[in-house]
PDB file of N, CA and C in Angstrom:
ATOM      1  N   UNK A   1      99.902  96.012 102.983  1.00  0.00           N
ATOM      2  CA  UNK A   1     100.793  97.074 103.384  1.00  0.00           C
ATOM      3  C   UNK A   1      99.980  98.343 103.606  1.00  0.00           C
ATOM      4  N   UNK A   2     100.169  99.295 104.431  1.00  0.00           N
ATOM      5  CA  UNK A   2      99.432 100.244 104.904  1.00  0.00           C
ATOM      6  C   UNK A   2     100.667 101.044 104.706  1.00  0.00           C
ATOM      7  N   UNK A   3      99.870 102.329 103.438  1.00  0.00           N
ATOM      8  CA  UNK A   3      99.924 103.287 103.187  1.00  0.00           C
ATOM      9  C   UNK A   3     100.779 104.654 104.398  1.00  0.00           C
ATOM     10  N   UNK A   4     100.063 104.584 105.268  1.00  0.00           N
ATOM     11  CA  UNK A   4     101.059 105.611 106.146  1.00  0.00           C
ATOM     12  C   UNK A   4     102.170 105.230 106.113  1.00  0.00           C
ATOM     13  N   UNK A   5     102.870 104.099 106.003  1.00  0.00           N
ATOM     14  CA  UNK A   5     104.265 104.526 106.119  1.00  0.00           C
ATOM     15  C   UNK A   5     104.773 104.543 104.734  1.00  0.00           C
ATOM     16  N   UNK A   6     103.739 105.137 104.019  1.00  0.00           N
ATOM     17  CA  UNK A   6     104.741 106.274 102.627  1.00  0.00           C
ATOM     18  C   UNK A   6     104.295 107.365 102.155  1.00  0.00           C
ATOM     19  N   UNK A   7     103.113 107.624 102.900  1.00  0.00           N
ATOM     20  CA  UNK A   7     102.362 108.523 102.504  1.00  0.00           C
ATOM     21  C   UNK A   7     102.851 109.870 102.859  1.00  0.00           C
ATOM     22  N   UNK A   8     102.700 110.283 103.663  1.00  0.00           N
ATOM     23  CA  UNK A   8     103.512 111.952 104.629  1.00  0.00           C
ATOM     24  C   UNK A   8     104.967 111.502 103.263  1.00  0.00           C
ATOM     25  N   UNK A   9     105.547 110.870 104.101  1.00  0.00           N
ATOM     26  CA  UNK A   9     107.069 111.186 103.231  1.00  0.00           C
ATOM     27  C   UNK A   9     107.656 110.333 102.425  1.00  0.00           C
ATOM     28  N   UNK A  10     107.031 109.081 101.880  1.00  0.00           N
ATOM     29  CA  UNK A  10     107.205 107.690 101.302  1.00  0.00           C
ATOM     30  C   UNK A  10     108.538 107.566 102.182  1.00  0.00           C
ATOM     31  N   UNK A  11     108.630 107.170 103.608  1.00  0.00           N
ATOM     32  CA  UNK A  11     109.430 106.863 104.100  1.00  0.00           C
ATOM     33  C   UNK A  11     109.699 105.084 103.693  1.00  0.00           C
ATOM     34  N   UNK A  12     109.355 104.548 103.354  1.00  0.00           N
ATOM     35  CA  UNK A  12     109.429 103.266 102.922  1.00  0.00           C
ATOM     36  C   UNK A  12     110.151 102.924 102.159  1.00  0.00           C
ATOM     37  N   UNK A  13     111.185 102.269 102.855  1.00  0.00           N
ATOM     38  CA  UNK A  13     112.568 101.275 102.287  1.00  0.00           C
ATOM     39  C   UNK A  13     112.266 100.079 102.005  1.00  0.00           C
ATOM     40  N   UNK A  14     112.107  99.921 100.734  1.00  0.00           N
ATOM     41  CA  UNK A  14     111.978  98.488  99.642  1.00  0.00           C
ATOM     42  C   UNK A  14     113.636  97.905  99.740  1.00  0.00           C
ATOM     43  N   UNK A  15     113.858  96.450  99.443  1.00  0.00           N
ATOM     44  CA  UNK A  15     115.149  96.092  98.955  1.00  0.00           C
ATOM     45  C   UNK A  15     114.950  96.383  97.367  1.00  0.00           C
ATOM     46  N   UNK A  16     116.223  96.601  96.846  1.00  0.00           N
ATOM     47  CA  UNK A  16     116.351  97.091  95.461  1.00  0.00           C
ATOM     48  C   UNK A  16     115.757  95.799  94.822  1.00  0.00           C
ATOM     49  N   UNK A  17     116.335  94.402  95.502  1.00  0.00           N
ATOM     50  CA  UNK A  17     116.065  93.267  94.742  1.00  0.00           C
ATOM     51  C   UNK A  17     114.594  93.078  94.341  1.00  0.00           C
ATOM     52  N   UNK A  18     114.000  93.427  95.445  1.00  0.00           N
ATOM     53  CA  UNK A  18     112.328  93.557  94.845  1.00  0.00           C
ATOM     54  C   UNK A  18     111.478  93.459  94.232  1.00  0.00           C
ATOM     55  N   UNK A  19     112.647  94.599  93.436  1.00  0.00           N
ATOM     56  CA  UNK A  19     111.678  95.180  92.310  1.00  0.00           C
ATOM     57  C   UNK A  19     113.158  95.324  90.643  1.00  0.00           C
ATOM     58  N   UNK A  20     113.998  94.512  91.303  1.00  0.00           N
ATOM     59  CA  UNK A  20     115.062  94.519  90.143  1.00  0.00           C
ATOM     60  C   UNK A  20     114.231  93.462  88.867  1.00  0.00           C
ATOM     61  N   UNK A  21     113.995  92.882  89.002  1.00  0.00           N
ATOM     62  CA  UNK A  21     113.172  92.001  88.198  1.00  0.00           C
ATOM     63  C   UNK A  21     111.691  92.424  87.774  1.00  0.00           C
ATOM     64  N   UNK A  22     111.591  93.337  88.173  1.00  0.00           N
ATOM     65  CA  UNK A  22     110.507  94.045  87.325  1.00  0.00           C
ATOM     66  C   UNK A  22     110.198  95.212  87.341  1.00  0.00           C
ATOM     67  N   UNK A  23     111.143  95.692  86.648  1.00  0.00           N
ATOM     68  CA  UNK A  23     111.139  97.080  86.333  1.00  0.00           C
ATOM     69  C   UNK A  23     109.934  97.550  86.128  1.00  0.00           C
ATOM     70  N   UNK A  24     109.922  99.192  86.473  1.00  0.00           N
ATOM     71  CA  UNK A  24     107.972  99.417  86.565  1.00  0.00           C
ATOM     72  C   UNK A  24     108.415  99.681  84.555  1.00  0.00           C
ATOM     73  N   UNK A  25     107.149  99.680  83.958  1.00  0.00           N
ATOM     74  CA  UNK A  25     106.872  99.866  82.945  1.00  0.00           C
ATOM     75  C   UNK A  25     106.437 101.235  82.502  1.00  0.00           C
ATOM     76  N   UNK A  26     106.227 101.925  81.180  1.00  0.00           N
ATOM     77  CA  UNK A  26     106.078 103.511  80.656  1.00  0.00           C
ATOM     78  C   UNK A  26     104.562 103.550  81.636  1.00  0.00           C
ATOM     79  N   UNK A  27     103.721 102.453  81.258  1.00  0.00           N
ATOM     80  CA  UNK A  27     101.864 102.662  81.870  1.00  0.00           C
ATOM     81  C   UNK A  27     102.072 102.659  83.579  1.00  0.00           C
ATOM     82  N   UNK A  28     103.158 101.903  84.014  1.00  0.00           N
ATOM     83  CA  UNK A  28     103.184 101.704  85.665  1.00  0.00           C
ATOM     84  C   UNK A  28     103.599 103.342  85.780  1.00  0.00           C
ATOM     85  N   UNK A  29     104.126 103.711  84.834  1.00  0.00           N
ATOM     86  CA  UNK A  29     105.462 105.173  85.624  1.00  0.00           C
ATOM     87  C   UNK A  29     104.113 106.282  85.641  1.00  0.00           C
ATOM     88  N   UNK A  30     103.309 106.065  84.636  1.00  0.00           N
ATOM     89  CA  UNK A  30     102.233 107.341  83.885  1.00  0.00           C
ATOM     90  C   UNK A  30     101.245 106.946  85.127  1.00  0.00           C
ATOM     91  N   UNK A  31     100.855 105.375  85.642  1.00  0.00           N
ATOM     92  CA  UNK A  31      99.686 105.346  86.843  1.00  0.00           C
ATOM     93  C   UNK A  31     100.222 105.887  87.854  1.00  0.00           C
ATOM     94  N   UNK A  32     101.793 105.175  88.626  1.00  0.00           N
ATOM     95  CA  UNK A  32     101.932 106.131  89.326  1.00  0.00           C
ATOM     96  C   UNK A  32     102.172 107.623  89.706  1.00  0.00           C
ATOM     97  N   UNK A  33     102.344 108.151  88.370  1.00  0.00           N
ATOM     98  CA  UNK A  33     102.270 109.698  88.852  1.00  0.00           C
ATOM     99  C   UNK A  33     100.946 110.131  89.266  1.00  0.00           C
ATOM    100  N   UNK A  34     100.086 109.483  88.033  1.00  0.00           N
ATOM    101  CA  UNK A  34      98.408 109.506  88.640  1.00  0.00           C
ATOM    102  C   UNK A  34      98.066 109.775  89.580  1.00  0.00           C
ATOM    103  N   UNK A  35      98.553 108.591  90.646  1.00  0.00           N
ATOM    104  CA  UNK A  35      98.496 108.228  91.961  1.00  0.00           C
ATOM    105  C   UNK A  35      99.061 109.098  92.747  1.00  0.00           C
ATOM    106  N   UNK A  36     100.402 109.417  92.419  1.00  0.00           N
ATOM    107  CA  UNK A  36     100.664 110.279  94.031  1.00  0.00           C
ATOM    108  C   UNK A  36     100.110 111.493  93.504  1.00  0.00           C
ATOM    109  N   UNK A  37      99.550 112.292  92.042  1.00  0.00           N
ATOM    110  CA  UNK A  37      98.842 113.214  92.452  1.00  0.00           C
ATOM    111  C   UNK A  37      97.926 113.214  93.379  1.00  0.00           C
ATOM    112  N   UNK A  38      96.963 112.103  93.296  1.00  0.00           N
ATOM    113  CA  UNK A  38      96.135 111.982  94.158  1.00  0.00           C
ATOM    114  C   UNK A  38      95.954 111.645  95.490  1.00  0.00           C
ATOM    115  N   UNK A  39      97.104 110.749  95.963  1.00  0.00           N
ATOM    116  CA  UNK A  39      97.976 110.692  97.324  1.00  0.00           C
ATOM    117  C   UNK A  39      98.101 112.048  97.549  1.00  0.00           C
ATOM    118  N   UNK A  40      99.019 112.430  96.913  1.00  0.00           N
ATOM    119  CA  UNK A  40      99.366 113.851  97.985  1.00  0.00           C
ATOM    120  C   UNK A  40      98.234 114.947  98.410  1.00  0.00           C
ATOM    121  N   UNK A  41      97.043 115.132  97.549  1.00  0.00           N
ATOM    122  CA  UNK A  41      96.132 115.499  97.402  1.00  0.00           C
ATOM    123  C   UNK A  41      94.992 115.009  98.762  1.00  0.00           C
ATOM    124  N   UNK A  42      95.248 114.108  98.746  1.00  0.00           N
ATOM    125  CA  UNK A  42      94.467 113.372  99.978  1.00  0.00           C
ATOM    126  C   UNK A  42      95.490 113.512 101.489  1.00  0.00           C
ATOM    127  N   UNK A  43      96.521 113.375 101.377  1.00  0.00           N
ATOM    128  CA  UNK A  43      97.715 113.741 102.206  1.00  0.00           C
ATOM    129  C   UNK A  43      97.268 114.821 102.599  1.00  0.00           C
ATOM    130  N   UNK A  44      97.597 115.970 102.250  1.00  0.00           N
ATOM    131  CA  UNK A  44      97.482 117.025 102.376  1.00  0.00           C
ATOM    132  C   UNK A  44      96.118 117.530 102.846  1.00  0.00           C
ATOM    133  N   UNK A  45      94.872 117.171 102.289  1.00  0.00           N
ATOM    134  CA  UNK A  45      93.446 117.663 102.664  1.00  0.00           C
ATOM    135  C   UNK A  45      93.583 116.795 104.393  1.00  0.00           C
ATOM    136  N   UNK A  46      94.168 115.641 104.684  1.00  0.00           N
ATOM    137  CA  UNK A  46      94.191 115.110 106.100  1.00  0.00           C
ATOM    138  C   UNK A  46      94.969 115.841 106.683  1.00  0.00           C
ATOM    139  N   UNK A  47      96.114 116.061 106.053  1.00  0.00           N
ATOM    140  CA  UNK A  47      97.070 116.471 106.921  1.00  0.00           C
ATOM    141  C   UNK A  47      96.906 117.475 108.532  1.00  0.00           C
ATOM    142  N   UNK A  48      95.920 118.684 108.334  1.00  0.00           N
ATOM    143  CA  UNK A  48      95.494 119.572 109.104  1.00  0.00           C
ATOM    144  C   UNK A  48      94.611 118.931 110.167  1.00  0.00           C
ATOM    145  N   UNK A  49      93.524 117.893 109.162  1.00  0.00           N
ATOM    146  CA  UNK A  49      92.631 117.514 110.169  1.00  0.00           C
ATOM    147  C   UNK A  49      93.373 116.736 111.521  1.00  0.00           C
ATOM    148  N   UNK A  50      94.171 116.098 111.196  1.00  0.00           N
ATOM    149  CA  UNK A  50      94.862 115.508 111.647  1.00  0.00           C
ATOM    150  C   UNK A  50      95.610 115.647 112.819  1.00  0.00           C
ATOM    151  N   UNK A  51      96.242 116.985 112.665  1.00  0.00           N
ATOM    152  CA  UNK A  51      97.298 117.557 113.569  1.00  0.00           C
ATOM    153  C   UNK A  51      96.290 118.481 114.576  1.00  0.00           C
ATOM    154  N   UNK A  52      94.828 118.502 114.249  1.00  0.00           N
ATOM    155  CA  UNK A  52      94.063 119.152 114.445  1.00  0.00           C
ATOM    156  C   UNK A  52      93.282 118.571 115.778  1.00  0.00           C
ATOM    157  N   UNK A  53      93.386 117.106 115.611  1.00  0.00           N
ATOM    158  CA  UNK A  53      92.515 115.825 116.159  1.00  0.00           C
ATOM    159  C   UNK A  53      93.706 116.237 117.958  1.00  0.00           C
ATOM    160  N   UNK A  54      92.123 116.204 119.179  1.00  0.00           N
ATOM    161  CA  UNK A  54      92.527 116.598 119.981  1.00  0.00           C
ATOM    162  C   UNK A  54      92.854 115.080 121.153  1.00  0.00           C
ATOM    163  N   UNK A  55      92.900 113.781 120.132  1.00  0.00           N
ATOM    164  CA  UNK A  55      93.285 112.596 120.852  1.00  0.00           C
ATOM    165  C   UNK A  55      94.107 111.830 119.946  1.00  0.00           C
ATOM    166  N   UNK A  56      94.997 110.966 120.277  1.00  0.00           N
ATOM    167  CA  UNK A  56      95.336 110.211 119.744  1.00  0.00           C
ATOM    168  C   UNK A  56      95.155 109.137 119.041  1.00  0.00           C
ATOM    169  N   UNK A  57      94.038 108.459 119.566  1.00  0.00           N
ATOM    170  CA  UNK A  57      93.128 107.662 118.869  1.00  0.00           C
ATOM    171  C   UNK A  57      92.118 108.404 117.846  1.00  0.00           C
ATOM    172  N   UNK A  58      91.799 109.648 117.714  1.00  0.00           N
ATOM    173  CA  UNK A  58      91.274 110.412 116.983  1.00  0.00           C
ATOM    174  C   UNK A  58      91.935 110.821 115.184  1.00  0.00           C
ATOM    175  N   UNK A  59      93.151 111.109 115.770  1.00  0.00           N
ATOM    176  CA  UNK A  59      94.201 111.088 115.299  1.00  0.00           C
ATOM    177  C   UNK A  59      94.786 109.845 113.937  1.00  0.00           C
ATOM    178  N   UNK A  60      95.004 108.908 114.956  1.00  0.00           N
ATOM    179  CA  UNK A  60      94.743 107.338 114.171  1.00  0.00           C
ATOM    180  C   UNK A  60      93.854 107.103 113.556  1.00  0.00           C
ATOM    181  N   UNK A  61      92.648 107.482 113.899  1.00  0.00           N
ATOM    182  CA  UNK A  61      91.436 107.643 112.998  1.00  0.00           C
ATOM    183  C   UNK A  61      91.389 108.040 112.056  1.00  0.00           C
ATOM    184  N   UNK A  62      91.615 109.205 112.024  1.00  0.00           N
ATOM    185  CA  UNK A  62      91.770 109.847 110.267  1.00  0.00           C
ATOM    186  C   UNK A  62      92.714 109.735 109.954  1.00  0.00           C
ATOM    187  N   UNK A  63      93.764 109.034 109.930  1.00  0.00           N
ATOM    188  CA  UNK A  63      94.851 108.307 109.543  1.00  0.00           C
ATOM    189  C   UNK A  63      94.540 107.804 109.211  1.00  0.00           C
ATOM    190  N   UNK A  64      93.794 106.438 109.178  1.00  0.00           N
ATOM    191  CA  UNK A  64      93.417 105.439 108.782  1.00  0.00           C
ATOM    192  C   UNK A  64      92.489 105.705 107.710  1.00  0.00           C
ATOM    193  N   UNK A  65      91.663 106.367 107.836  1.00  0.00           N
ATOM    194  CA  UNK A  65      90.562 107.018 106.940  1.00  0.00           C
ATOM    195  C   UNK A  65      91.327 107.653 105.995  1.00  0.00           C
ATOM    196  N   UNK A  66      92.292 108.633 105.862  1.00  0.00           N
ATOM    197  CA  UNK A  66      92.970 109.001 104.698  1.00  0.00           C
ATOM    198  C   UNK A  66      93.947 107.592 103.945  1.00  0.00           C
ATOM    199  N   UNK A  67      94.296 106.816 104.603  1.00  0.00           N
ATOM    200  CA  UNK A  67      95.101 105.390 104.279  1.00  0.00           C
ATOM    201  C   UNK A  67      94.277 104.870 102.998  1.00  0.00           C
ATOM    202  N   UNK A  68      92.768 104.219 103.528  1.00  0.00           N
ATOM    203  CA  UNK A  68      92.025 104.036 103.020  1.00  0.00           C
ATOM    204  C   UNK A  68      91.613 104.431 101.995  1.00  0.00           C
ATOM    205  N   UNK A  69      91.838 106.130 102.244  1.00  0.00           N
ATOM    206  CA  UNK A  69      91.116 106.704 100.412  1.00  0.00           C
ATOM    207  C   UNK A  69      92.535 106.582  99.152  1.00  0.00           C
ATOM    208  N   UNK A  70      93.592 106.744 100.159  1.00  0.00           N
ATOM    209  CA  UNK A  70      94.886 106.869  99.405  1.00  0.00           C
ATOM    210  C   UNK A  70      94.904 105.179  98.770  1.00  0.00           C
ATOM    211  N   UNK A  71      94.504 104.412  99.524  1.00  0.00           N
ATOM    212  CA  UNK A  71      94.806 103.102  98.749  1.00  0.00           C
ATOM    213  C   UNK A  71      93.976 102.967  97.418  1.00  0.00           C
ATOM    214  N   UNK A  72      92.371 103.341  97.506  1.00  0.00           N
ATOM    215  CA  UNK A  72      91.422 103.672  96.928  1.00  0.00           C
ATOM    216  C   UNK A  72      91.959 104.539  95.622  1.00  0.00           C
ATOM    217  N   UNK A  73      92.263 105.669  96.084  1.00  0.00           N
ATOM    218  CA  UNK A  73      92.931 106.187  94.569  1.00  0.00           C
ATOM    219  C   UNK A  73      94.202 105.439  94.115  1.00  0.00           C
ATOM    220  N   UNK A  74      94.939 104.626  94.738  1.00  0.00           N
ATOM    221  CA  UNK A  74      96.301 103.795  93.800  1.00  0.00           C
ATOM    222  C   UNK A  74      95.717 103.332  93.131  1.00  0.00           C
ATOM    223  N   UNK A  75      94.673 102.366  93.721  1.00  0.00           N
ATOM    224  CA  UNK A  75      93.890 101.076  92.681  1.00  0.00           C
ATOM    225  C   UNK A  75      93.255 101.722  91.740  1.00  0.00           C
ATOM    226  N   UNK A  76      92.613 102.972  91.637  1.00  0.00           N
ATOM    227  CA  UNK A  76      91.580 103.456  90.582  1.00  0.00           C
ATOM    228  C   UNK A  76      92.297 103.935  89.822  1.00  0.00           C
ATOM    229  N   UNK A  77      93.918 104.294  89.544  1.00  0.00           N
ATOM    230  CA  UNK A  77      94.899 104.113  88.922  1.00  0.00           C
ATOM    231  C   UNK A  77      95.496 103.274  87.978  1.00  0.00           C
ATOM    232  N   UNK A  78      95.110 102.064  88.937  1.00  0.00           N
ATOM    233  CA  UNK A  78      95.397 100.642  88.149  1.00  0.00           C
ATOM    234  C   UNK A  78      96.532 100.154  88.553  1.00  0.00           C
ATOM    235  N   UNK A  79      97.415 100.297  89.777  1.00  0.00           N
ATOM    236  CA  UNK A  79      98.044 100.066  90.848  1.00  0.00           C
ATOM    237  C   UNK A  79      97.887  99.158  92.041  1.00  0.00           C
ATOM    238  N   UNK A  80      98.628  98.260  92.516  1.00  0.00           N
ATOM    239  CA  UNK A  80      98.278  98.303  93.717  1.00  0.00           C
ATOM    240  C   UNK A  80      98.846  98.761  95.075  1.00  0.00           C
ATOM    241  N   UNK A  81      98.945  99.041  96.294  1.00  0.00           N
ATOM    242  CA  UNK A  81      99.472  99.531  97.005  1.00  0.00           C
ATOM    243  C   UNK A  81     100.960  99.069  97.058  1.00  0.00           C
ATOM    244  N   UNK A  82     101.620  97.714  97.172  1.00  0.00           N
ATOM    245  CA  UNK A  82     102.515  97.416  97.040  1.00  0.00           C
ATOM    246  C   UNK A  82     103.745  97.795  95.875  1.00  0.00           C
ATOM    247  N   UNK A  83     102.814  97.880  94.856  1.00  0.00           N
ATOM    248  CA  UNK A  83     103.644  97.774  93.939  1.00  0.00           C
ATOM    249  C   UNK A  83     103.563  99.274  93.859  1.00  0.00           C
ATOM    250  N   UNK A  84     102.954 100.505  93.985  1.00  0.00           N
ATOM    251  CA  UNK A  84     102.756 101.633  94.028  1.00  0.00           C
ATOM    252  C   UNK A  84     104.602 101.815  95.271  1.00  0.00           C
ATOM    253  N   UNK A  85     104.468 101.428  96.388  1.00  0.00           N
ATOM    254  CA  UNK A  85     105.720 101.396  97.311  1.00  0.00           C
ATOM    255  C   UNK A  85     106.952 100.819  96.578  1.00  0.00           C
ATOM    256  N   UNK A  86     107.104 100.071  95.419  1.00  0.00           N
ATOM    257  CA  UNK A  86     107.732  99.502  94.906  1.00  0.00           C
ATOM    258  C   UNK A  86     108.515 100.414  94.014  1.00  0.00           C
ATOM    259  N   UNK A  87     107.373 101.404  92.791  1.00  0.00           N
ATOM    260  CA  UNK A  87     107.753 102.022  92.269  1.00  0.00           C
ATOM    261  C   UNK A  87     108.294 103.357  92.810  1.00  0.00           C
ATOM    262  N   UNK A  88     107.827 103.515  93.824  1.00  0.00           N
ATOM    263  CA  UNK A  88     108.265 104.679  94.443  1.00  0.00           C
ATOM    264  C   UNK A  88     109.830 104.486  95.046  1.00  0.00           C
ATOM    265  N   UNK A  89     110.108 103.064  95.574  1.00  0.00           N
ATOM    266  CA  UNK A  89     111.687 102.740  95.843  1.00  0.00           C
ATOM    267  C   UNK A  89     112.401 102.512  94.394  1.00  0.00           C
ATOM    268  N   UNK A  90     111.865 102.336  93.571  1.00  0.00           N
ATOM    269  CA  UNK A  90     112.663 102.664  92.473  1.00  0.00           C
ATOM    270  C   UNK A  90     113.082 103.814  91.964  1.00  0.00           C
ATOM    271  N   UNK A  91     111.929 105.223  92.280  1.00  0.00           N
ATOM    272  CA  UNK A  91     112.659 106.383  91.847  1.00  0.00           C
ATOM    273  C   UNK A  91     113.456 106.589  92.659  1.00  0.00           C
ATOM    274  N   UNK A  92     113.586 106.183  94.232  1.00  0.00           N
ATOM    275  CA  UNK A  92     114.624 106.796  95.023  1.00  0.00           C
ATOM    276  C   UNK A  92     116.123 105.826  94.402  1.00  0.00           C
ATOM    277  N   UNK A  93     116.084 104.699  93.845  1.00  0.00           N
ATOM    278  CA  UNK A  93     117.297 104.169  93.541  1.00  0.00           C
ATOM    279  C   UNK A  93     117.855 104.191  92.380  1.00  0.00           C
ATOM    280  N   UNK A  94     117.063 104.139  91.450  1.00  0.00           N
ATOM    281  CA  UNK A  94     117.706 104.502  89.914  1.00  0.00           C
ATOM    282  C   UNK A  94     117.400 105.668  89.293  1.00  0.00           C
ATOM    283  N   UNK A  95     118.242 105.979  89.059  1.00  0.00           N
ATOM    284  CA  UNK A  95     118.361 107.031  88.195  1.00  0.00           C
ATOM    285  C   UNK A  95     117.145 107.485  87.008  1.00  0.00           C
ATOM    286  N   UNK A  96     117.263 106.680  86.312  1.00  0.00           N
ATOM    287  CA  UNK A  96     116.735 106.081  84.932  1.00  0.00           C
ATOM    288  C   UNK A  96     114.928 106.405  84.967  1.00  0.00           C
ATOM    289  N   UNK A  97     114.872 105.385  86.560  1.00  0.00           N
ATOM    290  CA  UNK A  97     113.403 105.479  86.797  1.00  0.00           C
ATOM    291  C   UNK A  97     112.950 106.990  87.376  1.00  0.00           C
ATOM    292  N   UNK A  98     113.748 107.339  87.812  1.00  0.00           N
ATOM    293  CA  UNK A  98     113.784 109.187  88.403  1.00  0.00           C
ATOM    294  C   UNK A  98     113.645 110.154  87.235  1.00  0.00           C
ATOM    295  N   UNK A  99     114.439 110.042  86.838  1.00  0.00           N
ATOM    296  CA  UNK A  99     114.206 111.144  85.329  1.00  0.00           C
ATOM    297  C   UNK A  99     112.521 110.721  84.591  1.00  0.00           C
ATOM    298  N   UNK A 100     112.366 109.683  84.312  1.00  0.00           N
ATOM    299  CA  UNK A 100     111.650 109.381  83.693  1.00  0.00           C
ATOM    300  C   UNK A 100     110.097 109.942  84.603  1.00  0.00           C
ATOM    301  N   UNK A 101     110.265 109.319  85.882  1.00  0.00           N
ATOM    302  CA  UNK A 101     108.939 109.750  86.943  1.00  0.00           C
ATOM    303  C   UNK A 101     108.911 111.435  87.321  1.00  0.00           C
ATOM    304  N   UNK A 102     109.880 112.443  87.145  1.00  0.00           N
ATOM    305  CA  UNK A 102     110.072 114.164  86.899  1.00  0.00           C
ATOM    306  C   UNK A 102     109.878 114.420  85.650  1.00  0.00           C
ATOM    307  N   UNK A 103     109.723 113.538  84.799  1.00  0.00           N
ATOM    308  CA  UNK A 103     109.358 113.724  83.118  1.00  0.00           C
ATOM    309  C   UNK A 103     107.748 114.090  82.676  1.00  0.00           C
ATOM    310  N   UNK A 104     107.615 112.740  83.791  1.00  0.00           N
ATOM    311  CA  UNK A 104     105.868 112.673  83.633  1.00  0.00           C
ATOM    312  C   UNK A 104     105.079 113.094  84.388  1.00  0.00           C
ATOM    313  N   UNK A 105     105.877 114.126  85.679  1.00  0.00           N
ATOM    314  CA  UNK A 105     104.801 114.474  86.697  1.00  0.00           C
ATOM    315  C   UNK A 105     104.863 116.192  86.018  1.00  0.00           C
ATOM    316  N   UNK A 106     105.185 116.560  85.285  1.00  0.00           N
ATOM    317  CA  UNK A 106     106.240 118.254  84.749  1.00  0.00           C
ATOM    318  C   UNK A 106     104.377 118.442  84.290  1.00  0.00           C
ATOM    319  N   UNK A 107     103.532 117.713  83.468  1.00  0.00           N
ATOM    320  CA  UNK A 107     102.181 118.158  83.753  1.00  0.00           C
ATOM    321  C   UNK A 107     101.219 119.019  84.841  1.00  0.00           C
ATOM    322  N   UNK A 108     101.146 117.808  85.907  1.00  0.00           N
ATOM    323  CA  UNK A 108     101.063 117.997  87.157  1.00  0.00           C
ATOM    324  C   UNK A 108     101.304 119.157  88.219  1.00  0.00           C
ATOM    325  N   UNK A 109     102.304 119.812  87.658  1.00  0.00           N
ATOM    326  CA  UNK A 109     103.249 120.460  88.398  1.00  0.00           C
ATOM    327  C   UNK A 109     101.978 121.813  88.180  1.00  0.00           C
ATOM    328  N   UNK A 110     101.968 122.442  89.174  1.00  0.00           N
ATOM    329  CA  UNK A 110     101.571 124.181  88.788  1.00  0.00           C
ATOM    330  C   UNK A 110     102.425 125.456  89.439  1.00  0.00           C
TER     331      UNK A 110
END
């Protein structure tokens, strides 16, 4: 699974069933906050270059190249990309997992 389509806006629609059977865990909720610190962090440092890039294929390029580092930091997390998209459709659907993932990013926050 490739990262751009959750990265900018985790536009990525999981079925609930998915991931109903395995609820992310306290260590999955604490890696992924890890992670999208560092996603967004990488998001964001592309973001400019990006919009910046005077071709389209240029463009795609460092797209791909930020994809790459963003996958790079899920795993050094202890994540993998999938299941990183997984947990992330879980904060958009339960509740439970939402409070808990605004609990643990309130560090993070500046």
């Amino acid at each position: 699974m490739k990262l751009r389509h959750i990265a900018p806006l985790f536009a990525l629609t999981l079925s609930c069933a998915a991931f109903a059977d395995a609820a992310p865990s306290d260590k999955e909720l604490q890696q992924f906050v890890a992670a999208s610190v560092e996603v967004n962090k990488i998001n964001s440092a592309s973001l400019a270059k990006r919009e910046a890039a005077t071709t389209a294929a240029a463009a795609e390029k460092l797209e791909d190249e930020a994809t790459a580092s963003m996958e790079k930091a899920i795993e050094a997390k202890g994540l993998t990309a999938d299941r990183y998209a997984e947990i992330y459709t879980a904060t958009q659907n339960d509740p439970a997992v939402k409070a808990k993932v605004v609990a643990l990013a309130k560090p993070h926050r500046k």
